[in-house]
Each structure stands twice: as structure tokens, then as C-alpha cells.
Protein backbone atom coordinates (compact mmCIF):
# COMPACT_ATOMS: atom_id res chain seq x y z
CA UNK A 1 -5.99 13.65 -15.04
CA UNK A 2 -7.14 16.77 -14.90
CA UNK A 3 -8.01 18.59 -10.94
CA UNK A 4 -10.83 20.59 -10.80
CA UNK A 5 -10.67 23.32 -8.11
CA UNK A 6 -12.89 21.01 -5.64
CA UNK A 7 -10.39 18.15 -6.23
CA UNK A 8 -7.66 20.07 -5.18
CA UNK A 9 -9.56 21.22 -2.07
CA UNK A 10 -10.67 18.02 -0.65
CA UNK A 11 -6.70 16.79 -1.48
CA UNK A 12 -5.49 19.80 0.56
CA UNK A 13 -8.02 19.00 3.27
CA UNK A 14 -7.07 15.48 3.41
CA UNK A 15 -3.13 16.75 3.33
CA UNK A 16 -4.13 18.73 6.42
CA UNK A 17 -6.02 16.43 8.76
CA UNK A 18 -3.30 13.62 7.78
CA UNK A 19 -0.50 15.96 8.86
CA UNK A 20 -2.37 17.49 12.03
CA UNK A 21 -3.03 13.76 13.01
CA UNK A 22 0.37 12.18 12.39
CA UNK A 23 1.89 14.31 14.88
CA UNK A 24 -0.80 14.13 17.32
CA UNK A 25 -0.50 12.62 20.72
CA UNK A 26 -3.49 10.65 20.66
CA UNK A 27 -2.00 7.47 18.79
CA UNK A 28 0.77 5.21 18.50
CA UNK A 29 3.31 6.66 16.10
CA UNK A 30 6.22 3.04 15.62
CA UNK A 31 9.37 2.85 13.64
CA UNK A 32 9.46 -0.47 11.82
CA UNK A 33 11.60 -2.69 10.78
CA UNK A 34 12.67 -3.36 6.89
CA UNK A 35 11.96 -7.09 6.69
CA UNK A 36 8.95 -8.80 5.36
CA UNK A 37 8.19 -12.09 5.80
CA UNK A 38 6.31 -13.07 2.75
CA UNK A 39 5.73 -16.28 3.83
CA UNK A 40 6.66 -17.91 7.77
CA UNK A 41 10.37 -18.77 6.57
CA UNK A 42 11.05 -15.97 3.45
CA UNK A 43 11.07 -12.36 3.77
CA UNK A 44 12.91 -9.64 1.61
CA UNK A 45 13.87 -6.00 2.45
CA UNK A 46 11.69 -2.96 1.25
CA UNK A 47 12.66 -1.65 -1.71
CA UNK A 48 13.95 1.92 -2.47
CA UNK A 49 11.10 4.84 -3.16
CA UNK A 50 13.26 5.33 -6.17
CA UNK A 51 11.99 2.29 -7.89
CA UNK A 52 8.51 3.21 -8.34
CA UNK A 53 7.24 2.89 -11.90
CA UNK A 54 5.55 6.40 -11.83
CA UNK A 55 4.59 8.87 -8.74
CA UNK A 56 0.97 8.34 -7.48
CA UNK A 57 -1.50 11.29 -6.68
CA UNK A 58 -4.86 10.00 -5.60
CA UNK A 59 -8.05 10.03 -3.42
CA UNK A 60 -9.01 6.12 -3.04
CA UNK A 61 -11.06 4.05 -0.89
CA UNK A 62 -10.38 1.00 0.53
CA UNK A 63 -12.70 -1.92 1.12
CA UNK A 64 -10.74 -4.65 2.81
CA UNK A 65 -11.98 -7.79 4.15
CA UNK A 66 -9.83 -9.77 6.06
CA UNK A 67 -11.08 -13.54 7.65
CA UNK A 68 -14.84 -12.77 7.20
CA UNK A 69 -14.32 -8.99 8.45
CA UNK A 70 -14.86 -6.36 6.56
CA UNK A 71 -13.68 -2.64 6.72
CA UNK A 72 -14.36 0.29 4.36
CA UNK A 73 -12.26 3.87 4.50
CA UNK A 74 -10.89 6.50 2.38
CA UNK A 75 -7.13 6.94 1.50
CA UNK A 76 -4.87 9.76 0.46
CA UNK A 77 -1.91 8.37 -1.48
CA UNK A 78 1.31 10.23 -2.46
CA UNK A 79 3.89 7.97 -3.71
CA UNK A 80 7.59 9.18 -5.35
CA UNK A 81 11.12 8.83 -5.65
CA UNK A 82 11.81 9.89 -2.67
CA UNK A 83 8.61 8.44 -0.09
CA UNK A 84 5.24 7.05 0.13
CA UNK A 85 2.85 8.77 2.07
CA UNK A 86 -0.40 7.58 2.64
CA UNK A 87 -2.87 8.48 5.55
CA UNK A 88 -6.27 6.09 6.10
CA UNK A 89 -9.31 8.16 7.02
CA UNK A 90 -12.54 6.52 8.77
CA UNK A 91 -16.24 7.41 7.35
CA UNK A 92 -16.39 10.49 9.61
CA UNK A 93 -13.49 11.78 8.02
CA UNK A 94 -11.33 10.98 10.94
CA UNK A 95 -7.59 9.85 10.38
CA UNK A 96 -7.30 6.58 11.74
CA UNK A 97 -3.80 5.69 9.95
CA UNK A 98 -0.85 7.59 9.05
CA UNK A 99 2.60 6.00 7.14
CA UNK A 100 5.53 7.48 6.14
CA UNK A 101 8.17 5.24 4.18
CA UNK A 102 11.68 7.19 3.34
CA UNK A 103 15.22 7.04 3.33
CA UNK A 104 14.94 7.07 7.18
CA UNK A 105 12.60 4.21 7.60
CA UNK A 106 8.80 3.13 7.86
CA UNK A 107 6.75 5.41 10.26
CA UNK A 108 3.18 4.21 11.25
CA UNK A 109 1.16 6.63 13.16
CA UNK A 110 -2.32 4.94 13.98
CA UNK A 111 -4.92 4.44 17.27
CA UNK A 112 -6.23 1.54 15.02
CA UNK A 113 -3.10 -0.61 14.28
CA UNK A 114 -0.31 0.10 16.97
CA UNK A 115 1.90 -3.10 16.12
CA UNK A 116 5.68 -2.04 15.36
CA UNK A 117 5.38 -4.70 12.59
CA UNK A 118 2.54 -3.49 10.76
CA UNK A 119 3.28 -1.04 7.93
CA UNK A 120 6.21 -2.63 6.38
CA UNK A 121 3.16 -4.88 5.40
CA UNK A 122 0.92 -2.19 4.15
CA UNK A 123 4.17 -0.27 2.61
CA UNK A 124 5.06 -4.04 0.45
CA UNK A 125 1.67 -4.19 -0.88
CA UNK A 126 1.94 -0.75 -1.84
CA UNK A 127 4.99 -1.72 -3.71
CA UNK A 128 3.47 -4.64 -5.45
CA UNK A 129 1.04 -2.55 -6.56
CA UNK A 130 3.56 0.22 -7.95
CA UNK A 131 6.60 -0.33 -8.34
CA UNK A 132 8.52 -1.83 -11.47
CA UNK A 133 8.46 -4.73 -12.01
CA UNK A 134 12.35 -5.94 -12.67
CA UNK A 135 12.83 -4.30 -8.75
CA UNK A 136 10.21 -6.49 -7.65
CA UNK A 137 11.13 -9.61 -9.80
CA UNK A 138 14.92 -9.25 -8.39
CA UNK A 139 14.08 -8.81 -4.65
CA UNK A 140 11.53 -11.43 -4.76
CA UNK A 141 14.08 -13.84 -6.35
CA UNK A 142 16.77 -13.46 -3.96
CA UNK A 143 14.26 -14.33 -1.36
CA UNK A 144 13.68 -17.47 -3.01
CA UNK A 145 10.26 -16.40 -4.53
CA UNK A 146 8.99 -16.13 -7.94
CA UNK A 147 6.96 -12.78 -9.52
CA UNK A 148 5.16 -12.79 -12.81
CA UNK A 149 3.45 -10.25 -14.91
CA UNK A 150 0.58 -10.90 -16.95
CA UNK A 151 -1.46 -8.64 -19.20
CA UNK A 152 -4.42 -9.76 -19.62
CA UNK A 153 -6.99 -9.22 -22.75
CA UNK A 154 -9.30 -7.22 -20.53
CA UNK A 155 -6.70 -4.43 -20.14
CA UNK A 156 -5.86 -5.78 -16.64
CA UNK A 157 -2.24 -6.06 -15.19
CA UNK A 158 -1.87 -9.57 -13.11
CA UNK A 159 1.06 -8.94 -10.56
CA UNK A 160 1.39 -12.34 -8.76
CA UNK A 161 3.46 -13.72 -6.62
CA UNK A 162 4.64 -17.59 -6.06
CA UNK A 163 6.42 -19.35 -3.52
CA UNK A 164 7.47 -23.05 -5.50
CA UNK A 165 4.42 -23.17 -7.60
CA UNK A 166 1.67 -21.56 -5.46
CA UNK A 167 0.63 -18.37 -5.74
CA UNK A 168 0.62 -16.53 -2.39
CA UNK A 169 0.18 -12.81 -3.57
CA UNK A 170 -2.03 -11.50 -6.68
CA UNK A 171 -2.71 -7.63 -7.60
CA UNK A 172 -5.13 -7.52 -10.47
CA UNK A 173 -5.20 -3.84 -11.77
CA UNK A 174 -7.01 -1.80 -14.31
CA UNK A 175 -7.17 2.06 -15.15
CA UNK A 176 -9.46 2.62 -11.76
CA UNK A 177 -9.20 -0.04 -8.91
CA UNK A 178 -6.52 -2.11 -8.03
CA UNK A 179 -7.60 -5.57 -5.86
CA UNK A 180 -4.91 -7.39 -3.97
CA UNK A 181 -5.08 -10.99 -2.27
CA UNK A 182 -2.92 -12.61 -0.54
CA UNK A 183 -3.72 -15.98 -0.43
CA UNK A 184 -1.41 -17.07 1.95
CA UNK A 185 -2.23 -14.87 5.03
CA UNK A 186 -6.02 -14.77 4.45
CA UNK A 187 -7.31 -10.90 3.45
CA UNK A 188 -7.81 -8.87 0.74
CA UNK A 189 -8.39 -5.48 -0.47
CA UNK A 190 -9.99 -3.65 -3.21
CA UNK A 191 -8.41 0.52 -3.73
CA UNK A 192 -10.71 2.48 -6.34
CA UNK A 193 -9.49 5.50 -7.79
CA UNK A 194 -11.97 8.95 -7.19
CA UNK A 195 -11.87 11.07 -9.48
């Protein structure tokens, strides 16, 4: 993809206001712990940065609706070998979430969601999402869980994830939007690519 010199503007000012907020006072800035509990008795460690399929560069918003609530923002992704950074910014342009994820942990800077516990979450769907798919199928099977890829005839990827034979997890993906539900915990989340 090609940046045009206002693309690259609005990603530097997004850069900007995510790094002036992350180490601002005004929130909650936790360290979290590496475990995820996929279900209330499973849970697997986060994997590596380094096994993300390719990096990720991109302006995307978010339209999540969790339990009949429903939440719309913009995102600034950066995802590599070495971290994922992504920073969650309200309609007024207004950082309301910042997350680092690195060799030194999961940081989650954010006024909106101060739980500890929280972006280990958001950093695992992220994964799902992005990351190859052998990594995922390995850690997922020593948790006692099951992940399948499916491509279907509409140039989608299905990413799902099963626990026995129910599906808990499913990323459906195509070239601009990715939508993930988890069917287990109750939300889900559509990310659209601007370009």
C-alpha cells in the first residue's frame, strides 16, 4: 500500500497523541500478567512478537459490541518482531487506550479500562488475528484447545478456535476488515482497514 503524504501525517499525528498520552498522568498505566484464560479452566501464555506472520501498519476503526453495548473508535496499530503497539482513540480524537506488548511484558495505559487483567485479552485477539498459524495451533494445543484454518471461497480466512467440539473464538478476515467473536465470553468486534 502505497502512503500518500496526508496518510503519513495523520499516522504521525496519531504516533504523537498515543505517545504524549501513554506517559501521561491522567490514567492508569498496569503491567499484566502473561496468562489467558481462554475459557474458566484453560489459559495459555502470550506468544512471542517474533511469531507474527507479517508486521502490521494501519489506521483502523473499531466497532465493538459487547452484551447489547456498543462502542465505536479509531485505532493505530503497529505490530512486529519485536512488539505490538496499538493506541485506541475516542471520536474526538482523544486517546482513551494505550498497549505496549514486548519482551518486557504487556503495558496498558487507559482512563477507560484500568483492570491489570485487561490487555493480555486485547493483546491474544490481536494474535489470533496475526500471527501464524502453526504458533497459534501449538500454544492452543498444549492448552488443551483446538485451532483451525479455513479458507473460504469468498477470499476470507476463518481462524477459529474450539474447546472439545465448540467453537469459542472465530476471526473471519478479508483484504480490509477483520471481525472477531468470541462466543464464549459474549462480545465482538469488527477492525476495518483506512486507507
Amino acid at each position: 500500500m502505497r502512503y500518500t503524504a496526508g496518510m503519513k501525517l495523520v499516522r504521525f499525528t496519531l504516533v504523537l497523541f498515543a505517545a504524549l498520552s501513554f506517559f501521561s498522568c491522567a490514567s492508569t498505566r498496569t503491567r499484566a500478567e502473561n496468562a489467558v484464560h481462554l475459557t474458566d479452566r484453560k489459559a495459555i501464555s502470550l506468544l512471542a512478537p517474533s511469531a507474527i506472520s507479517q508486521p502490521v501498519d494501519c489506521v483502523q476503526t473499531i466497532t465493538a459490541d459487547f452484551r447489547g453495548k456498543q462502542i465505536t473508535a479509531q485505532c493505530l496499530l503497529l505490530a512486529d518482531e519485536s512488539q505490538i503497539f496499538m493506541t485506541v482513540l475516542n471520536e474526538f480524537g482523544t486517546t482513551i487506550a494505550s498497549l505496549i506488548y514486548n519482551a518486557d511484558g504487556a503495558f496498558l495505559e487507559s482512563s477507560l479500562f484500568p483492570r491489570q487483567d485487561f490487555s493480555q485479552y486485547i493483546i491474544f485477539d490481536i494474535q489470533l488475528c496475526y500471527y501464524k498459524s502453526e504458533a497459534l495451533r501449538q500454544a492452543l494445543a498444549a492448552a488443551g484447545l483446538r485451532f483451525e484454518l479455513h479458507n473460504a471461497s469468498d477470499a476470507r480466512e476463518i481462524r477459529s478456535v474450539f474447546d472439545g467440539k465448540t467453537e469459542i473464538i472465530r476471526i473471519e478476515k478479508d483484504s480490509g476488515s477483520i471481525q472477531c467473536t468470541n462466543l464464549l465470553r459474549g462480545y465482538q468486534y469488527t477492525l476495518t482497514t483506512l486507507q
